[in-house]
PDB file of N, CA and C in Angstrom:
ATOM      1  N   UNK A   1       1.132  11.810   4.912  1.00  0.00           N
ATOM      2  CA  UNK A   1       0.115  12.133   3.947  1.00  0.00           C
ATOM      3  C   UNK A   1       0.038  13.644   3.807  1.00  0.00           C
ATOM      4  N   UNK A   2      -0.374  14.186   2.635  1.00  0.00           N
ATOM      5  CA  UNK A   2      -0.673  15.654   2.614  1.00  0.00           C
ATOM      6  C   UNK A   2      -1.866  15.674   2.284  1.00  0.00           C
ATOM      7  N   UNK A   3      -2.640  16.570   3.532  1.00  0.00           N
ATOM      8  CA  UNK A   3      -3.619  17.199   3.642  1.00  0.00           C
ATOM      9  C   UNK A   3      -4.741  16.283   4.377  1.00  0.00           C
ATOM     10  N   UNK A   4      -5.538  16.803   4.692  1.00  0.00           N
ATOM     11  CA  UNK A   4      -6.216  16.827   5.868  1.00  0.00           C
ATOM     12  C   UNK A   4      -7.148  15.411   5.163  1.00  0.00           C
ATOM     13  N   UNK A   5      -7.263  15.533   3.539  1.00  0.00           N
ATOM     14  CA  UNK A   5      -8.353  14.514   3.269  1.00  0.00           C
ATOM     15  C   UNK A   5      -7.656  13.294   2.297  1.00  0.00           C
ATOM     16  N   UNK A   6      -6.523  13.327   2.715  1.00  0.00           N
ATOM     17  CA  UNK A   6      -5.585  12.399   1.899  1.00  0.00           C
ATOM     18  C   UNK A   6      -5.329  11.049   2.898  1.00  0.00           C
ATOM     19  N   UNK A   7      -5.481  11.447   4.547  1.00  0.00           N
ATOM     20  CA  UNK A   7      -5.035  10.371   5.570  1.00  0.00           C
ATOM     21  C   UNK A   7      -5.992   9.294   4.773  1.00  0.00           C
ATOM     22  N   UNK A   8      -5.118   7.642   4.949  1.00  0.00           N
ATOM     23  CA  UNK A   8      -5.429   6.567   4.698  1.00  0.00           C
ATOM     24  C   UNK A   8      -5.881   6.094   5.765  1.00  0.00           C
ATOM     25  N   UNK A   9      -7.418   4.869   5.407  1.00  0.00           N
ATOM     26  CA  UNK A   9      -7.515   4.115   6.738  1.00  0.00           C
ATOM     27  C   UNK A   9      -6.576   3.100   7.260  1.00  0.00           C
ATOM     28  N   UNK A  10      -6.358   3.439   9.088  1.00  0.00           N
ATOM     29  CA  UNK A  10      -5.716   2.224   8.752  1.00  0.00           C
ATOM     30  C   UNK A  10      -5.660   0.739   8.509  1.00  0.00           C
ATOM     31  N   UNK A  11      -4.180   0.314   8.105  1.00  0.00           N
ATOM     32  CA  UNK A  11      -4.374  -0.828   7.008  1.00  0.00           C
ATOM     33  C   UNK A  11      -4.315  -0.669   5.796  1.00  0.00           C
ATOM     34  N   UNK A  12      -4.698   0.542   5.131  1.00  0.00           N
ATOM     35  CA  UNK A  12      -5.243   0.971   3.765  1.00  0.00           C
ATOM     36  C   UNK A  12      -3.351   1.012   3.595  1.00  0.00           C
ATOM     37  N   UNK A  13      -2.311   1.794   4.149  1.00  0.00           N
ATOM     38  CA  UNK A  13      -1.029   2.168   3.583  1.00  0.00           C
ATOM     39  C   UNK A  13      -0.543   0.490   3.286  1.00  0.00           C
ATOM     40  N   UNK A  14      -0.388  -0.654   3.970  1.00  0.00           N
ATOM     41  CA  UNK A  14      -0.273  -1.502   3.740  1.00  0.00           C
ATOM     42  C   UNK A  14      -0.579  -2.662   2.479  1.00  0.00           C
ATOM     43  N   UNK A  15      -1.829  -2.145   2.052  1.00  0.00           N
ATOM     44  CA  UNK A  15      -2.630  -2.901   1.368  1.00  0.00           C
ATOM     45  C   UNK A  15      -2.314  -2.079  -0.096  1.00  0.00           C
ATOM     46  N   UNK A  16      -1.312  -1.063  -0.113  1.00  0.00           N
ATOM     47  CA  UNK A  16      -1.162  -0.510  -1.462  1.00  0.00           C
ATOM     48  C   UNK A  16       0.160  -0.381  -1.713  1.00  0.00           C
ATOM     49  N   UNK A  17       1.052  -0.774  -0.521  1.00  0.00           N
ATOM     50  CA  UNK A  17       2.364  -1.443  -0.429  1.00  0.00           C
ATOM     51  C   UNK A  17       2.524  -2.469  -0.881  1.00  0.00           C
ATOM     52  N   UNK A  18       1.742  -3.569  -0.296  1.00  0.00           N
ATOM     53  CA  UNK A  18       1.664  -4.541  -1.117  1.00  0.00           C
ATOM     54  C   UNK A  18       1.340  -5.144  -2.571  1.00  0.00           C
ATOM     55  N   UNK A  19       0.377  -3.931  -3.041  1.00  0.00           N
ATOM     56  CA  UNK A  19      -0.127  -4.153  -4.648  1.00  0.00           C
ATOM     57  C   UNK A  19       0.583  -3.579  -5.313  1.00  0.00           C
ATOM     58  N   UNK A  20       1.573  -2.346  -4.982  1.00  0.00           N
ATOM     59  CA  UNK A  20       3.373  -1.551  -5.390  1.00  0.00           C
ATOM     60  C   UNK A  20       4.656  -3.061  -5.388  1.00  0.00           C
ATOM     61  N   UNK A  21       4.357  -3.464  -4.705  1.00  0.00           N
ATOM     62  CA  UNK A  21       5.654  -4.312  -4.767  1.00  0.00           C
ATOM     63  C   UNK A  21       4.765  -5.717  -5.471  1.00  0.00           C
ATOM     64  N   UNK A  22       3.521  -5.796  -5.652  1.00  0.00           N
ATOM     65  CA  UNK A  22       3.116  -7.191  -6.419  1.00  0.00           C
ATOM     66  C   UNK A  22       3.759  -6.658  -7.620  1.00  0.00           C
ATOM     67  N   UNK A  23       3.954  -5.594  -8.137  1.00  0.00           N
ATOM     68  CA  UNK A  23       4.050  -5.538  -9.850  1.00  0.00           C
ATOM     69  C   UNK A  23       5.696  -6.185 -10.265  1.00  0.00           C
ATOM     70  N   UNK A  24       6.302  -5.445  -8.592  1.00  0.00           N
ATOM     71  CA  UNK A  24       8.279  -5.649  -8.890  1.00  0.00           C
ATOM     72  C   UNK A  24       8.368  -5.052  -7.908  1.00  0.00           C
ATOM     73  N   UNK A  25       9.988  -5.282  -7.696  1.00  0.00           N
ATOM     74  CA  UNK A  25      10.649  -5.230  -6.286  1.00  0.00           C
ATOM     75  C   UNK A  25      10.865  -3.358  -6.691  1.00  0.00           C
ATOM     76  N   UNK A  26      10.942  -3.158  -5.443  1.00  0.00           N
ATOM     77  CA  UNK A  26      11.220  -1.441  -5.110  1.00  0.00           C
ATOM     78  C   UNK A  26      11.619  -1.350  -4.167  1.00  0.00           C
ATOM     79  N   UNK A  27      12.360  -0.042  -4.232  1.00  0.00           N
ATOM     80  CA  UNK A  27      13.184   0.795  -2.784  1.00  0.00           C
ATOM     81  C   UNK A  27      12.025   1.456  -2.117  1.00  0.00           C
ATOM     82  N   UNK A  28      12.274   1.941  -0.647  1.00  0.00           N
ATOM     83  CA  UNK A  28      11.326   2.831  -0.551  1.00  0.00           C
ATOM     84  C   UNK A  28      10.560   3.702  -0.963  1.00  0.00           C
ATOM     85  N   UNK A  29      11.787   4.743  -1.782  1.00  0.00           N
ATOM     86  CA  UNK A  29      11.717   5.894  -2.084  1.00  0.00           C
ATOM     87  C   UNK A  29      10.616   5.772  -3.586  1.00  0.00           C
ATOM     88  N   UNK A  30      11.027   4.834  -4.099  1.00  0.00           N
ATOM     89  CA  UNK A  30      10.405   4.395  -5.084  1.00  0.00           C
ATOM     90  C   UNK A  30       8.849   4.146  -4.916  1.00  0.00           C
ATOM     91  N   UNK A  31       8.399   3.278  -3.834  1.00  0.00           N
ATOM     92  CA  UNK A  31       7.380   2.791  -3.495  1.00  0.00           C
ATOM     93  C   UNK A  31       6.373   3.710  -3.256  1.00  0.00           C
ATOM     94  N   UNK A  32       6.920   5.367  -2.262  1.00  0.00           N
ATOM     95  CA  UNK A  32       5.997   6.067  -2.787  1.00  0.00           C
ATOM     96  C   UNK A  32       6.023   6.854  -3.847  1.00  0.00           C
ATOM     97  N   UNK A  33       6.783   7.034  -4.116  1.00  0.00           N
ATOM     98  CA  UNK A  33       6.524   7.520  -5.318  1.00  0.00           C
ATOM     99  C   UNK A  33       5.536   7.007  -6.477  1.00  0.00           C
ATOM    100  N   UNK A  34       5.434   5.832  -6.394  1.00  0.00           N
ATOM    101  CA  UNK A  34       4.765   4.981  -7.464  1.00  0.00           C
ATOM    102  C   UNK A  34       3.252   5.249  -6.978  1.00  0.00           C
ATOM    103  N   UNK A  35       3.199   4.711  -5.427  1.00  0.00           N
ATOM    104  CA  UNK A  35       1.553   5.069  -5.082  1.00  0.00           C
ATOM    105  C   UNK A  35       1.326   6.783  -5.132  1.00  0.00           C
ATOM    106  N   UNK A  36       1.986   7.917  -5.159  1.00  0.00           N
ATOM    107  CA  UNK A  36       1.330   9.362  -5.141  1.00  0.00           C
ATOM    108  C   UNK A  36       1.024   9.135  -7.111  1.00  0.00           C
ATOM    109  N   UNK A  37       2.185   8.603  -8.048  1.00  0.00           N
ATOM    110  CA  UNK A  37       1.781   8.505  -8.962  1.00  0.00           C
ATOM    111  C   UNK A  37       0.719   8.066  -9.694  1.00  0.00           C
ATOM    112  N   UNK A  38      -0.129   6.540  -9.170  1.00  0.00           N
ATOM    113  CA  UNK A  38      -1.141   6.231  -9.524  1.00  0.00           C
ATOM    114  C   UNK A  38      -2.066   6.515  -8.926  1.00  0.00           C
ATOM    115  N   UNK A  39      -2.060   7.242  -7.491  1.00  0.00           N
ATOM    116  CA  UNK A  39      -3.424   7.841  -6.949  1.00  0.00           C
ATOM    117  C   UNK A  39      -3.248   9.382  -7.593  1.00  0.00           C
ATOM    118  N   UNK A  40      -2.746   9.225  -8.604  1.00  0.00           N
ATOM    119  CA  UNK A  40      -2.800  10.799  -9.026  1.00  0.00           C
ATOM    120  C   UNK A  40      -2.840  11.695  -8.242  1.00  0.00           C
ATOM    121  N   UNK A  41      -1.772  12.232  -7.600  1.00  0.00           N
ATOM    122  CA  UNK A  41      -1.507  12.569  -6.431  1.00  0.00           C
ATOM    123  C   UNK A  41      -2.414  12.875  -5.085  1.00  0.00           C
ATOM    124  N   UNK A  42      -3.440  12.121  -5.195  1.00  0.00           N
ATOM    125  CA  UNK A  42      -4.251  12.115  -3.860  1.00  0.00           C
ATOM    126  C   UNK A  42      -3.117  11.343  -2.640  1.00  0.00           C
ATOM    127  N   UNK A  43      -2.371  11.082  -2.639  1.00  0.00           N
ATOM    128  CA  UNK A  43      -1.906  10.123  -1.798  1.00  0.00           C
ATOM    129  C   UNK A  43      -0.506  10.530  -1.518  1.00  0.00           C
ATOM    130  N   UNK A  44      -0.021  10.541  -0.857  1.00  0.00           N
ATOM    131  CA  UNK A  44       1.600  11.392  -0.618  1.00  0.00           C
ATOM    132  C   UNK A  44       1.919  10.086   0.390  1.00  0.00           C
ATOM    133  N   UNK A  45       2.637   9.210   0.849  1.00  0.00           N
ATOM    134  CA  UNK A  45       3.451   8.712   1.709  1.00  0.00           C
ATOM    135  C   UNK A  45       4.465   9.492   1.833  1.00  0.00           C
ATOM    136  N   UNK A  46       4.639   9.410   3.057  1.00  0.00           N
ATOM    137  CA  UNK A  46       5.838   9.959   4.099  1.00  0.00           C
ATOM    138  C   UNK A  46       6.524   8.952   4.449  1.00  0.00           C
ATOM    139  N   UNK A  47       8.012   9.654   4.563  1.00  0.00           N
ATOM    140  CA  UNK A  47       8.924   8.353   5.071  1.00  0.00           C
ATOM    141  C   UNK A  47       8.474   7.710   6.420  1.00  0.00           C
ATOM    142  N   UNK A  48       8.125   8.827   7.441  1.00  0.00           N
ATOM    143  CA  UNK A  48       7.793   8.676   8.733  1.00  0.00           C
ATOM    144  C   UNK A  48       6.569   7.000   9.178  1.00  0.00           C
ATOM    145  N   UNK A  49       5.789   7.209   7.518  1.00  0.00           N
ATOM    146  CA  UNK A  49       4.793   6.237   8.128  1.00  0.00           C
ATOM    147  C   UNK A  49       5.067   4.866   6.477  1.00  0.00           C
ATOM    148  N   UNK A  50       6.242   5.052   5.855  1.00  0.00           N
ATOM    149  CA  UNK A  50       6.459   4.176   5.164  1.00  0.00           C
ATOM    150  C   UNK A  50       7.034   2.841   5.709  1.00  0.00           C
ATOM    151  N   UNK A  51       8.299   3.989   6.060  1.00  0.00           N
ATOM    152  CA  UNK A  51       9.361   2.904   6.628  1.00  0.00           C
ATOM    153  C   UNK A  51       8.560   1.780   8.185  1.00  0.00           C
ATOM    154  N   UNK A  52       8.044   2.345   8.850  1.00  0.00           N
ATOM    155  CA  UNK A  52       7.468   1.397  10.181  1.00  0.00           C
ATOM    156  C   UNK A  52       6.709   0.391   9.385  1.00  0.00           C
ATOM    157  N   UNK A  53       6.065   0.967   8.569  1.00  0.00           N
ATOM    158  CA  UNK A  53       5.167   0.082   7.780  1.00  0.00           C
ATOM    159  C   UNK A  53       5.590  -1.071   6.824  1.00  0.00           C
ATOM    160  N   UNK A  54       6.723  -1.045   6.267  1.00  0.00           N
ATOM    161  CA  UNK A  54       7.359  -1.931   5.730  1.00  0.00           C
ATOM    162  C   UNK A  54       8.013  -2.448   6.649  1.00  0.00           C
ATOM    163  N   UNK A  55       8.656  -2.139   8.214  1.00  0.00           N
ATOM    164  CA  UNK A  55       9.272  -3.177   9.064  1.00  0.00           C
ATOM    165  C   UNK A  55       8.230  -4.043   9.582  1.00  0.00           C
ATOM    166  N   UNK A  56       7.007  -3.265   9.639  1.00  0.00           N
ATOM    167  CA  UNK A  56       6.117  -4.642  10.103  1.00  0.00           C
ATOM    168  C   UNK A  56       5.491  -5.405   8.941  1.00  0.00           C
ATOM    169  N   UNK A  57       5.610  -5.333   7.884  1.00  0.00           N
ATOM    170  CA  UNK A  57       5.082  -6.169   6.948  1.00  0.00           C
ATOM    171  C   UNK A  57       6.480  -7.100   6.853  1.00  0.00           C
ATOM    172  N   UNK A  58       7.280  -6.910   7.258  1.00  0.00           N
ATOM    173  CA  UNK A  58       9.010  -7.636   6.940  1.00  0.00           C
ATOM    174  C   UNK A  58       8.830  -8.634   8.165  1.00  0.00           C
ATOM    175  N   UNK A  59       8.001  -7.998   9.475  1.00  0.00           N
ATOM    176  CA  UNK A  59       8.070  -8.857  10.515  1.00  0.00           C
ATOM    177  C   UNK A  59       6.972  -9.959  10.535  1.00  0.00           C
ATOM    178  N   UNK A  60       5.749  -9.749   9.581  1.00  0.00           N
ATOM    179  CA  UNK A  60       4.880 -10.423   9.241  1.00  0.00           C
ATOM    180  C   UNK A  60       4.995 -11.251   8.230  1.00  0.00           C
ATOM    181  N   UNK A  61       6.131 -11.580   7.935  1.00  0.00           N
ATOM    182  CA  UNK A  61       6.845 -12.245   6.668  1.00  0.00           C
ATOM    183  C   UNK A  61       5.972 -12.097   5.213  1.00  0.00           C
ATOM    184  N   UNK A  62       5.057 -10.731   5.561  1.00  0.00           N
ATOM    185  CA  UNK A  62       4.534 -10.359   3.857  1.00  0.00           C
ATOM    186  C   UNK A  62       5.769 -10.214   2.901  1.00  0.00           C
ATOM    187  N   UNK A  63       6.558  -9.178   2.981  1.00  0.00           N
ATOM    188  CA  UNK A  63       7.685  -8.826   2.375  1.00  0.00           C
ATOM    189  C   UNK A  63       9.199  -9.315   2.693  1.00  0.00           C
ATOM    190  N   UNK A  64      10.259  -9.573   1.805  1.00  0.00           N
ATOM    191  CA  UNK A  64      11.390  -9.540   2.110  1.00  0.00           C
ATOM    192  C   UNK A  64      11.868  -8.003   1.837  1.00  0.00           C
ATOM    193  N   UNK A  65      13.195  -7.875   2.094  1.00  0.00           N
ATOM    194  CA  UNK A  65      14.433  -7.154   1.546  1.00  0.00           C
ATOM    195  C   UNK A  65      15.699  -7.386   1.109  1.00  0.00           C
ATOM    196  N   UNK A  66      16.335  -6.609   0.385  1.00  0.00           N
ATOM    197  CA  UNK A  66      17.659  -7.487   0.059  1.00  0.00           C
ATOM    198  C   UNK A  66      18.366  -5.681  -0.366  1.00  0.00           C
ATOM    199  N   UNK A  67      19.814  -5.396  -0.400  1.00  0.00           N
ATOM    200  CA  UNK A  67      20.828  -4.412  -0.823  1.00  0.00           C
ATOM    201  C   UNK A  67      20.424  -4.752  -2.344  1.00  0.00           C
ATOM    202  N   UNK A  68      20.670  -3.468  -3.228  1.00  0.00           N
ATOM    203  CA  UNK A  68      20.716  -3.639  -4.451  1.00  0.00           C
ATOM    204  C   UNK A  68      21.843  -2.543  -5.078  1.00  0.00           C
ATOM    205  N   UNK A  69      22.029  -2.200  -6.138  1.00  0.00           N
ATOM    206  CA  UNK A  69      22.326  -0.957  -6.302  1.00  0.00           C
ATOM    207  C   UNK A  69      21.419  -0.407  -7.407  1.00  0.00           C
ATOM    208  N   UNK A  70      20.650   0.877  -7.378  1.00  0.00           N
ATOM    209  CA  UNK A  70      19.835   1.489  -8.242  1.00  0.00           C
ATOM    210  C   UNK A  70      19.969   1.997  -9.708  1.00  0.00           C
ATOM    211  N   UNK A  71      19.448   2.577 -10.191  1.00  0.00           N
ATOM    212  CA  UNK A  71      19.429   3.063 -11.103  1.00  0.00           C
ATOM    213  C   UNK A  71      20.270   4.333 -11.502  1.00  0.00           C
ATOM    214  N   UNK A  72      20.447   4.557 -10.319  1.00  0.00           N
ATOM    215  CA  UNK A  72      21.510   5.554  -9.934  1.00  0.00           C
ATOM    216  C   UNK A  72      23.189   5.659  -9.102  1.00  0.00           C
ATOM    217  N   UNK A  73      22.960   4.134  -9.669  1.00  0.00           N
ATOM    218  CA  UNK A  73      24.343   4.014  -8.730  1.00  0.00           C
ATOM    219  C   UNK A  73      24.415   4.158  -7.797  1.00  0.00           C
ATOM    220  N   UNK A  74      23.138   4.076  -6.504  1.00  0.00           N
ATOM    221  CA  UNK A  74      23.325   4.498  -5.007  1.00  0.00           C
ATOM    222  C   UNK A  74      22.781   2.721  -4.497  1.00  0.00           C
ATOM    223  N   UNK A  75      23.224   2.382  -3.418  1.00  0.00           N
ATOM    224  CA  UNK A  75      22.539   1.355  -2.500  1.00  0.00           C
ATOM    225  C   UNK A  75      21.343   1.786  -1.815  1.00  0.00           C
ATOM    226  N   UNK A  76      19.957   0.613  -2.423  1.00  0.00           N
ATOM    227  CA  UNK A  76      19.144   1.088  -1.298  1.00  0.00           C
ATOM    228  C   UNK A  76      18.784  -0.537  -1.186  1.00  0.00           C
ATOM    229  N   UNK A  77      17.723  -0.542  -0.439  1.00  0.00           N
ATOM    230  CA  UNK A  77      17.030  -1.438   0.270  1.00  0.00           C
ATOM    231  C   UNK A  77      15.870  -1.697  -0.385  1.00  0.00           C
ATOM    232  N   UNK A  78      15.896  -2.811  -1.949  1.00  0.00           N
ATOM    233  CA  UNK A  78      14.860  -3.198  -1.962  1.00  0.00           C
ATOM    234  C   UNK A  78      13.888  -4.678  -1.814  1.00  0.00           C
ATOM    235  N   UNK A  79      12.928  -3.787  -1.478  1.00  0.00           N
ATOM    236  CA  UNK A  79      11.171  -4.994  -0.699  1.00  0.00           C
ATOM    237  C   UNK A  79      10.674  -5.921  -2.091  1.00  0.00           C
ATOM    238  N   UNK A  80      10.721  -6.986  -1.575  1.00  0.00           N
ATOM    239  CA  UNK A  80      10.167  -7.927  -2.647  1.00  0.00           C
ATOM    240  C   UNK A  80       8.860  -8.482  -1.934  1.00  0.00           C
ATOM    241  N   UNK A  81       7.791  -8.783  -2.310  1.00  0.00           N
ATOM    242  CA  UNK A  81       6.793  -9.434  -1.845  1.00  0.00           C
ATOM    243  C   UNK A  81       6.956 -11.096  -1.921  1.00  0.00           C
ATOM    244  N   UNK A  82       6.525 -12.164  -0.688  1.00  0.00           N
ATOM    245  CA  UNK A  82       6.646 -13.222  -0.404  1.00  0.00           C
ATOM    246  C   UNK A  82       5.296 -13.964  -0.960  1.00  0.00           C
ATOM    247  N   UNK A  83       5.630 -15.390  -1.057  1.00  0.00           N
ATOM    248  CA  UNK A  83       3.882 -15.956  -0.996  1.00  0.00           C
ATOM    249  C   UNK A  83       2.868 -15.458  -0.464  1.00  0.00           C
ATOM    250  N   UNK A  84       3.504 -15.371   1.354  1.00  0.00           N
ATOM    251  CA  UNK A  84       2.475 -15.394   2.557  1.00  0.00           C
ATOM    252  C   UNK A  84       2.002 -13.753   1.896  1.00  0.00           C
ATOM    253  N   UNK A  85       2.739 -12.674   1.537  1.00  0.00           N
ATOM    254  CA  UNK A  85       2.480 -11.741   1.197  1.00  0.00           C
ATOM    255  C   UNK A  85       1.388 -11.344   0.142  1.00  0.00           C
ATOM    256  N   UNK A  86       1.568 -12.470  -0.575  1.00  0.00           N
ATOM    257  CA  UNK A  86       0.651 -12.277  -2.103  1.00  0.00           C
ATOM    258  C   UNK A  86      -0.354 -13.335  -1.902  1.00  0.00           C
ATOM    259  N   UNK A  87      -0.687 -13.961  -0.783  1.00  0.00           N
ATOM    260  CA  UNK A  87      -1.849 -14.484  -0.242  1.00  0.00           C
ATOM    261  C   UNK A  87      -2.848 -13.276   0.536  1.00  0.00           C
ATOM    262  N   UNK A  88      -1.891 -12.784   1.430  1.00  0.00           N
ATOM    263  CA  UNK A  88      -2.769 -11.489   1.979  1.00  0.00           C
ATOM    264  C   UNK A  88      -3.074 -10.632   1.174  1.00  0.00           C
ATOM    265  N   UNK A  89      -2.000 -10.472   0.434  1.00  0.00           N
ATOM    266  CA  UNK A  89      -2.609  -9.687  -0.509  1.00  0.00           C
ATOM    267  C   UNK A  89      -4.276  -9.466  -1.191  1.00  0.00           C
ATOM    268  N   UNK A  90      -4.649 -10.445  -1.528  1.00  0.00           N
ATOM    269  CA  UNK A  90      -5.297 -11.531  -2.097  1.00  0.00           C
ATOM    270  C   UNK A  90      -7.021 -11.277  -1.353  1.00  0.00           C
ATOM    271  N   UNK A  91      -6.245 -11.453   0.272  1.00  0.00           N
ATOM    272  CA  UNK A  91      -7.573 -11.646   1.151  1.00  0.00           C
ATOM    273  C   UNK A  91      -7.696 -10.089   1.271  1.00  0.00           C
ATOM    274  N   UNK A  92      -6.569  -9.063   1.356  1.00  0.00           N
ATOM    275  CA  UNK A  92      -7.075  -7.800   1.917  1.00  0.00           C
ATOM    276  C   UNK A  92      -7.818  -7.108   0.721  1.00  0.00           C
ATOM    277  N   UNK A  93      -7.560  -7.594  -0.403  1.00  0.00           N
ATOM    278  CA  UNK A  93      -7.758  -6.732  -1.394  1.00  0.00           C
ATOM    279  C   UNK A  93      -9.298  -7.525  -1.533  1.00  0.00           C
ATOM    280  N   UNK A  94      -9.983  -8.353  -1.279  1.00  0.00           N
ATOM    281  CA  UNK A  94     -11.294  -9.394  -0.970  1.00  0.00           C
ATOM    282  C   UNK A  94     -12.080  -8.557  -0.119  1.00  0.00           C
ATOM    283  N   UNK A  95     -11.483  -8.241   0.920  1.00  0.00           N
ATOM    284  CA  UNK A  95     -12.189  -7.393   2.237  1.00  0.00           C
ATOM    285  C   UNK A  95     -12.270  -6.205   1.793  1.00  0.00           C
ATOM    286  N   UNK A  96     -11.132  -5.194   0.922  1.00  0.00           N
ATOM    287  CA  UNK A  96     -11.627  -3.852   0.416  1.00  0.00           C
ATOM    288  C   UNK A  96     -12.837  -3.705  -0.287  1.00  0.00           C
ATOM    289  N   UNK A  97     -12.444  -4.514  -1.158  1.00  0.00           N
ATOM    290  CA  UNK A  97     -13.947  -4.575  -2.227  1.00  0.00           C
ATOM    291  C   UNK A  97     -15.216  -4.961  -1.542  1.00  0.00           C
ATOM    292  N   UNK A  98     -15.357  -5.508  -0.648  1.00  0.00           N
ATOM    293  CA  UNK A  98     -16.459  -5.643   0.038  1.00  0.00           C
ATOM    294  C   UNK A  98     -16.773  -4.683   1.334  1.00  0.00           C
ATOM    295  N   UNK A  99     -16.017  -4.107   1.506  1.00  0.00           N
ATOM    296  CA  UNK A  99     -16.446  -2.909   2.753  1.00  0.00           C
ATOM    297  C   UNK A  99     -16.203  -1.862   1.716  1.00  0.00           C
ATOM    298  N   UNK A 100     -15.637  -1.406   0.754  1.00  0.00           N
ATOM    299  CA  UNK A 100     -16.090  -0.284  -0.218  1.00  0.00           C
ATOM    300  C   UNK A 100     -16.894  -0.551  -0.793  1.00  0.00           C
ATOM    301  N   UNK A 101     -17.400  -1.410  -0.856  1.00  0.00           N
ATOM    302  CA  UNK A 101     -19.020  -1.172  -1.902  1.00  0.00           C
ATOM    303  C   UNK A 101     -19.958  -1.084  -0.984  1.00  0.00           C
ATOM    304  N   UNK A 102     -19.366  -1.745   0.366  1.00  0.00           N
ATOM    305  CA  UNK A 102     -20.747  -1.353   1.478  1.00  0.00           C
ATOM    306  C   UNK A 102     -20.887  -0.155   1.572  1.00  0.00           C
ATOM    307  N   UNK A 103     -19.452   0.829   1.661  1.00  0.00           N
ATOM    308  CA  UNK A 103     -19.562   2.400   1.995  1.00  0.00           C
ATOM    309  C   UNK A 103     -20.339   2.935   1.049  1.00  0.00           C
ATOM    310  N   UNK A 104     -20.298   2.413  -0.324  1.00  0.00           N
ATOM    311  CA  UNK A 104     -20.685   3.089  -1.362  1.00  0.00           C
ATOM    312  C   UNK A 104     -21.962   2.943  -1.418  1.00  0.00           C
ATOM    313  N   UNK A 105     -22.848   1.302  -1.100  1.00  0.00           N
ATOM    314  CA  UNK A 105     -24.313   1.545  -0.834  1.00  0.00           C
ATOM    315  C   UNK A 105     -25.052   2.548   0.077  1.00  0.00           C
ATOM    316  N   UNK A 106     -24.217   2.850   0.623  1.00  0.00           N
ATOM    317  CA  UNK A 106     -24.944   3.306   2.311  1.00  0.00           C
ATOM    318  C   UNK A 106     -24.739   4.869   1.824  1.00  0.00           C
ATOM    319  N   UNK A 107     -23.805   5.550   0.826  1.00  0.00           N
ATOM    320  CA  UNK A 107     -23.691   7.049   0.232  1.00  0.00           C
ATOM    321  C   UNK A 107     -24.252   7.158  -0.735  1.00  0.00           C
ATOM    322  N   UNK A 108     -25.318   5.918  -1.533  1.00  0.00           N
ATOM    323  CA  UNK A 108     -25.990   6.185  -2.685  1.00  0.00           C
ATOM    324  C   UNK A 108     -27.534   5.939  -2.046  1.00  0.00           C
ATOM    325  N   UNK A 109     -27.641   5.862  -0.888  1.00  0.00           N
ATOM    326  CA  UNK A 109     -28.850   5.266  -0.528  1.00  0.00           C
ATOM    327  C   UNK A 109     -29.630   6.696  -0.375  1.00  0.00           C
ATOM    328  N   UNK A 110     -30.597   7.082  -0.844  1.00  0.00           N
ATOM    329  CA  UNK A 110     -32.000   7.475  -0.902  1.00  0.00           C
ATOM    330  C   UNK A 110     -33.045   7.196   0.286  1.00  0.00           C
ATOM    331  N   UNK A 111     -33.026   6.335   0.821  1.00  0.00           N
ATOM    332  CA  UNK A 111     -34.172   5.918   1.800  1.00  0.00           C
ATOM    333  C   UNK A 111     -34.641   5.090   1.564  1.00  0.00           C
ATOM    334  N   UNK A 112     -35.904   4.213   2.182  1.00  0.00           N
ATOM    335  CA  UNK A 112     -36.759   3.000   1.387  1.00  0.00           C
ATOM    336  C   UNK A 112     -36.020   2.059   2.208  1.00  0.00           C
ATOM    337  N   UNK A 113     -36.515   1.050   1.277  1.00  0.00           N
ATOM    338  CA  UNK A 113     -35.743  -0.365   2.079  1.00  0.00           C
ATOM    339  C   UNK A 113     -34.401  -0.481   1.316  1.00  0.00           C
ATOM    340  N   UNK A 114     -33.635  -0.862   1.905  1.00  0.00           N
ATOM    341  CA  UNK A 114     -32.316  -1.080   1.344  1.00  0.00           C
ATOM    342  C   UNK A 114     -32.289  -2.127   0.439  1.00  0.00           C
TER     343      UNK A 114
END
């Protein structure tokens, strides 16, 4: 990540891996790229914490992989998302929305009774 207020919670790199590869299959390199692109660059992935992160979503049978060749005529390695994947998907993205709106009550709160 770059910068001090960009670190993701964790879980959070996972859960936007997975909504990158719900749209279509991607290479790594691709994958972040796509998330610094739509977090308008709040968000930088590093290879360092991509790649572990996609071997354990590969070991959690969220994602497959398969050889392709790119757009560029090079071989990479791209992640396709599975059922079991786009079920979690499903539930994590259930649990965000409900612990971000909790964060968000508790930073709009004023005082009083809740």
């Amino acid at each position: 990540m770059a910068g001090d207020s960009t670190d993701l919670l964790q879980g959070t790199l996972e859960l936007l891996v997975l909504k990158t590869l719900s749209l279509e299959p991607m290479h790594g390199w691709g994958i972040a790229q796509r998330i610094q692109q739509i977090s308008r660059d709040v968000f930088q992935v590093n290879q360092g914490s991509l790649y572990p992160a996609l071997q354990r979503m590969k070991t959690k049978g969220w994602i497959t992989s398969e050889w392709r060749t790119t757009e560029n005529n090079r071989r990479a390695r791209y992640y396709m998302l599975t059922a079991i994947g786009e079920r979690h998907l499903a539930s994590e993205r259930g649990e965000w929305e409900r612990s971000s709106g909790a964060v968000n009550r508790i930073l709009n709160w004023e005082g009083g009774a809740a």
